[in-house]
Protein backbone atom coordinates (compact mmCIF):
# COMPACT_ATOMS: atom_id res chain seq x y z
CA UNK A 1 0.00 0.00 0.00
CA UNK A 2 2.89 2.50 0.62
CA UNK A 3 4.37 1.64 -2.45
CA UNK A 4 1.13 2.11 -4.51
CA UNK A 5 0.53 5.32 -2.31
CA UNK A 6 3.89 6.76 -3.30
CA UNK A 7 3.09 6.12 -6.87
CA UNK A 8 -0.27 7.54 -7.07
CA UNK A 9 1.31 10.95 -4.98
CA UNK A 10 3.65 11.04 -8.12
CA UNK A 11 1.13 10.63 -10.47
CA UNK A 12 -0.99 13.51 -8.75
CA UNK A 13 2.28 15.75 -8.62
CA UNK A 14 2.71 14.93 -12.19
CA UNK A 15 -0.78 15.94 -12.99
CA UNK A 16 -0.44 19.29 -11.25
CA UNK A 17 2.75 20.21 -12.76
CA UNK A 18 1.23 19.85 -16.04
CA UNK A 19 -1.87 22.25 -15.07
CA UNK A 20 0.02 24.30 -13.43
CA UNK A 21 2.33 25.05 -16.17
CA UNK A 22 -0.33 25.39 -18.87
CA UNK A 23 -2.22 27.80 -16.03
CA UNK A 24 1.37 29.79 -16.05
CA UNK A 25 1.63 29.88 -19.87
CA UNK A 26 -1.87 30.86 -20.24
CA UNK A 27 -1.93 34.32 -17.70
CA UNK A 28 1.35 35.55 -19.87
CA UNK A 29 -0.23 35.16 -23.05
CA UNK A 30 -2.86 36.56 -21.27
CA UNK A 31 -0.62 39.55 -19.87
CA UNK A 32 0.95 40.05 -23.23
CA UNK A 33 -2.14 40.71 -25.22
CA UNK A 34 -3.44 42.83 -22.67
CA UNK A 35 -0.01 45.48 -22.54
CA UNK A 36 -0.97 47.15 -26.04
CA UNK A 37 2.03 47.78 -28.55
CA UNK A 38 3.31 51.44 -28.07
CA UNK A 39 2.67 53.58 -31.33
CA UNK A 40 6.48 54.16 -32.77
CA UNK A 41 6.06 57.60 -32.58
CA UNK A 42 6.10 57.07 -28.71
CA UNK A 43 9.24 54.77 -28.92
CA UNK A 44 10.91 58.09 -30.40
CA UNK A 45 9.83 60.33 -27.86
CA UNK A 46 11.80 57.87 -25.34
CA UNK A 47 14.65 57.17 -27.44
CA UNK A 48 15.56 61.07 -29.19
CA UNK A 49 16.72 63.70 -27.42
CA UNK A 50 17.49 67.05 -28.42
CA UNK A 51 20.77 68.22 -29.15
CA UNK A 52 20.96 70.62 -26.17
CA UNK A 53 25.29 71.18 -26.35
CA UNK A 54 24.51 72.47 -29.90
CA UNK A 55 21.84 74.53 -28.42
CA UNK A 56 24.33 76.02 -25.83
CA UNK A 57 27.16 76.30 -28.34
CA UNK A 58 24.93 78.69 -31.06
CA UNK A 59 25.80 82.10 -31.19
CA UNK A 60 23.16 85.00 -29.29
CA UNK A 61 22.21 87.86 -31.13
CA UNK A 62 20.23 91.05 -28.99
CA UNK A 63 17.92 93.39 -30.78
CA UNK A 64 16.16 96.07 -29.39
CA UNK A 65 12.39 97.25 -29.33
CA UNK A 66 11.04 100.85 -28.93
CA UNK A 67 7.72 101.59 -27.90
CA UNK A 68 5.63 104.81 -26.52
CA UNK A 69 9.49 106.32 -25.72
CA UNK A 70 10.37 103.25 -23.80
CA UNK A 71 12.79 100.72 -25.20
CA UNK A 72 13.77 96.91 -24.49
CA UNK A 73 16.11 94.77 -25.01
CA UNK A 74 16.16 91.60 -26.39
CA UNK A 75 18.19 88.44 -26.17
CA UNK A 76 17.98 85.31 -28.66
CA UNK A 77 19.54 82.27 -29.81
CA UNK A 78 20.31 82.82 -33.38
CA UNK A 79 19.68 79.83 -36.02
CA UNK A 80 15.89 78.86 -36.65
CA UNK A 81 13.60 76.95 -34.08
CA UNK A 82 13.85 75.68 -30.51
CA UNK A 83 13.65 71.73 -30.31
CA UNK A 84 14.92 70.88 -34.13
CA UNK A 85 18.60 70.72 -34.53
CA UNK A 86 18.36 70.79 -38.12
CA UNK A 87 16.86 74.20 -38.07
CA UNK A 88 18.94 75.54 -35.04
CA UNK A 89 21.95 75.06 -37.44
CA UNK A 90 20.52 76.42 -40.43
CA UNK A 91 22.47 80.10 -41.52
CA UNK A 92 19.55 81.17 -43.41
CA UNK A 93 15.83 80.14 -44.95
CA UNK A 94 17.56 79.06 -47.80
CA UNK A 95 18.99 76.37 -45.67
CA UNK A 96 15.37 76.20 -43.59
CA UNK A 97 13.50 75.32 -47.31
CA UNK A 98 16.29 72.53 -48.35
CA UNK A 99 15.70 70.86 -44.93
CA UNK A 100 11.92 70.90 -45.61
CA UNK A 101 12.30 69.95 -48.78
CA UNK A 102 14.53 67.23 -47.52
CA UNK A 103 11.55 66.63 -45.24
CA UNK A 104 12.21 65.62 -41.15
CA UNK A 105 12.17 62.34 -39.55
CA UNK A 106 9.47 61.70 -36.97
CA UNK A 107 12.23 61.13 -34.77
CA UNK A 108 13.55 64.79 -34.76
CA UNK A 109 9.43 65.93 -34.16
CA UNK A 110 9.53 63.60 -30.90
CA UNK A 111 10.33 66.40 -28.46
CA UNK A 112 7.51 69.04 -29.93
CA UNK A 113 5.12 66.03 -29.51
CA UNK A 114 6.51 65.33 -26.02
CA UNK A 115 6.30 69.10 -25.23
CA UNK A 116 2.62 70.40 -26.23
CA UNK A 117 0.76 66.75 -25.54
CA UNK A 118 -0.04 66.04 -29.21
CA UNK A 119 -2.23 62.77 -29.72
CA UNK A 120 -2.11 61.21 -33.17
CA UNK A 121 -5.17 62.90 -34.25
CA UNK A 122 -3.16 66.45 -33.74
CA UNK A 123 0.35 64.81 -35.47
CA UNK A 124 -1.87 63.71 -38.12
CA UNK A 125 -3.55 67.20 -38.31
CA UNK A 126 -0.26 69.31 -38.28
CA UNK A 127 1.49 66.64 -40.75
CA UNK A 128 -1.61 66.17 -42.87
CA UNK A 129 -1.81 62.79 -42.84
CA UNK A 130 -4.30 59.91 -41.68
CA UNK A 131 -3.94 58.88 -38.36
CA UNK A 132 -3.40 55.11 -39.65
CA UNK A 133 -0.25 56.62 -41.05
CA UNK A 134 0.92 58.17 -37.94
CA UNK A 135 0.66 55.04 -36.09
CA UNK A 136 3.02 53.43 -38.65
CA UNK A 137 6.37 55.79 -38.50
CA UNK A 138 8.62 54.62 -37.47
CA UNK A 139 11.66 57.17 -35.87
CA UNK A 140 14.04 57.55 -39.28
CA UNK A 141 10.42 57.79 -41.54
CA UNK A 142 10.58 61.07 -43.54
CA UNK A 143 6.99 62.93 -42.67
CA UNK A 144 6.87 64.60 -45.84
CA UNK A 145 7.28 67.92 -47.17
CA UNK A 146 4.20 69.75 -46.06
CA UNK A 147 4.12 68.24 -41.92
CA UNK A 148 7.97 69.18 -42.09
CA UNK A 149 6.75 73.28 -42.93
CA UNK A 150 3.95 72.61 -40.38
CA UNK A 151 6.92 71.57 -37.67
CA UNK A 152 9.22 74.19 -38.74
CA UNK A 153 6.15 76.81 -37.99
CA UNK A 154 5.29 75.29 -34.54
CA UNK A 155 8.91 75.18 -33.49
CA UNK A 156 9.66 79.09 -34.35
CA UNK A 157 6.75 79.72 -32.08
CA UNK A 158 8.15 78.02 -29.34
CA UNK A 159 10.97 79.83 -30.04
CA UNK A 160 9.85 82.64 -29.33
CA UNK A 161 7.47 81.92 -26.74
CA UNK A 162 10.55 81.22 -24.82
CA UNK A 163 12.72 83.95 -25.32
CA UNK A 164 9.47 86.07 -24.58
CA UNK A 165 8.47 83.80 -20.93
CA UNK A 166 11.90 82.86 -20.17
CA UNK A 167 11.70 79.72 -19.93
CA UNK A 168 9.66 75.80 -21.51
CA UNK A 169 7.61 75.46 -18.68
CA UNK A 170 6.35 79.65 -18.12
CA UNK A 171 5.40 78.82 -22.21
CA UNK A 172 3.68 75.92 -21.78
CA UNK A 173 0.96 77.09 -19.43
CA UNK A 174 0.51 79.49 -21.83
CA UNK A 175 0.50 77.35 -24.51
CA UNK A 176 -2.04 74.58 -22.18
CA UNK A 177 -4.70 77.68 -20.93
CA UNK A 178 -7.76 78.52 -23.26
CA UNK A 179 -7.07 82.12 -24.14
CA UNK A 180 -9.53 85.02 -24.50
CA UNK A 181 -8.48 86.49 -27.76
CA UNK A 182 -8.02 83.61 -29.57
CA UNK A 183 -11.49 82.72 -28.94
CA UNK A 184 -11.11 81.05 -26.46
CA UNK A 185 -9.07 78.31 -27.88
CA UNK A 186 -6.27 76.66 -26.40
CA UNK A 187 -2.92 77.96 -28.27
CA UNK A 188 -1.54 74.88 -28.32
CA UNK A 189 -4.54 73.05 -30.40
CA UNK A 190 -4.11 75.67 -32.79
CA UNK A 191 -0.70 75.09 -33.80
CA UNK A 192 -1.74 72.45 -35.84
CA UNK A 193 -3.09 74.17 -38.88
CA UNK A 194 -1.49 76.53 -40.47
CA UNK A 195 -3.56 79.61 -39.67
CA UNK A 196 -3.73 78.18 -35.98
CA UNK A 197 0.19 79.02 -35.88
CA UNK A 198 -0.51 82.37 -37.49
CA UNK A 199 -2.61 83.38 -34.94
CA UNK A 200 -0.35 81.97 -32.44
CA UNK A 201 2.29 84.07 -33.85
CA UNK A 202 0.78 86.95 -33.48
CA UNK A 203 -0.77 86.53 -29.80
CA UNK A 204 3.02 85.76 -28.86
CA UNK A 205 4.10 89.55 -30.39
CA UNK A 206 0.88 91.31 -28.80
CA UNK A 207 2.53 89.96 -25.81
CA UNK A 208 6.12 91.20 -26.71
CA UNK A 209 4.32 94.86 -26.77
CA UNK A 210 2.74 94.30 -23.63
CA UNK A 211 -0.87 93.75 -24.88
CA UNK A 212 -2.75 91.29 -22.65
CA UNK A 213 -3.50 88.19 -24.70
């Protein structure tokens, strides 16, 4: 009888193993279809970062501003845009137009997205493009021609949003609060259409001559 109890203990152990296994196997295929794939664009926002030593290492140019017998002075990083190396470095538009034309990787867009909260519906908006193809860049996919303009446009205004507030974070509630003169709208849901980043634009200077906007 111990003998025969021994073996039927084994042959219960061996049962359980089985079950217990399959049980195992089953919650992690489980697990794995539940953890949905991250679009790529969001694998580029974690992966690129902005060159910030070439940041630091472009030249400043000042300007100044007169207004009602009072004058300012301004300081700004020369080159184009705030976030883009490929603009930062650029001597002139000439150089701005052959990197459109060129047209940007998603990659180098990562940190606007990152910055101002865009969804794919507002990438696919600025970059006119479906959102189906939004969610299939990957980070060296060239965004074409007319998104890279629409990019180049958004990232002068943050440009100069933050040589106007001082500083990414001043901009950003800004950029995040519905504003009065723009109808309301939230600045930073207009920057993706073209006219959106007009209007923008133009807030940011009412500003620069101390006109509450």
């Amino acid at each position: 009888m111990a003998k025969g109890e021994d073996n039927n203990s084994g042959n219960s152990q061996s049962k359980k193993r089985p079950m217990e296994d399959r049980r195992g196997k089953s919650v992690s295929a489980y697990q794995e279809k539940k953890s949905p794939k991250k679009p790529v664009f969001q694998e580029a926002v974690r992966k690129y970062k902005p060159s910030t030593k070439e940041s630091r290492d472009l030249p400043f140019k000042s300007f100044k501003v007169s207004r009602a017998g009072q004058q300012k002075e301004y300081t700004v990083q020369s080159g184009y845009g705030y976030f883009i190396p490929a603009f930062q470095t650029a001597g002139n538009m000439f150089e701005v137009a052959k990197v459109v034309e060129k047209g940007l990787r998603s990659e180098e867009i990562s940190p606007i997205l990152e910055y101002l909260d865009f969804k794919v519906p507002d990438i696919a908006k600025a970059a006119a493009v479906s959102a189906s193809t939004v969610s299939r860049w990957k980070p060296k996919t060239a965004i074409g021609v007319q998104g890279s303009n629409q990019f180049f446009r958004i990232d002068q205004v943050i440009k100069k949003g933050v040589n106007l507030f001082g500083g990414l974070d001043d901009l950003k509630a800004w950029l995040q609060s519905p504003n009065l003169a723009l109808g309301n709208s939230v600045p930073a849901k207009l920057l993706t259409s073209v006219i959106g980043v007009e209007l923008v634009d133009e807030a940011l200077d009412a500003l620069h001559f101390g006109n509450v906007m």
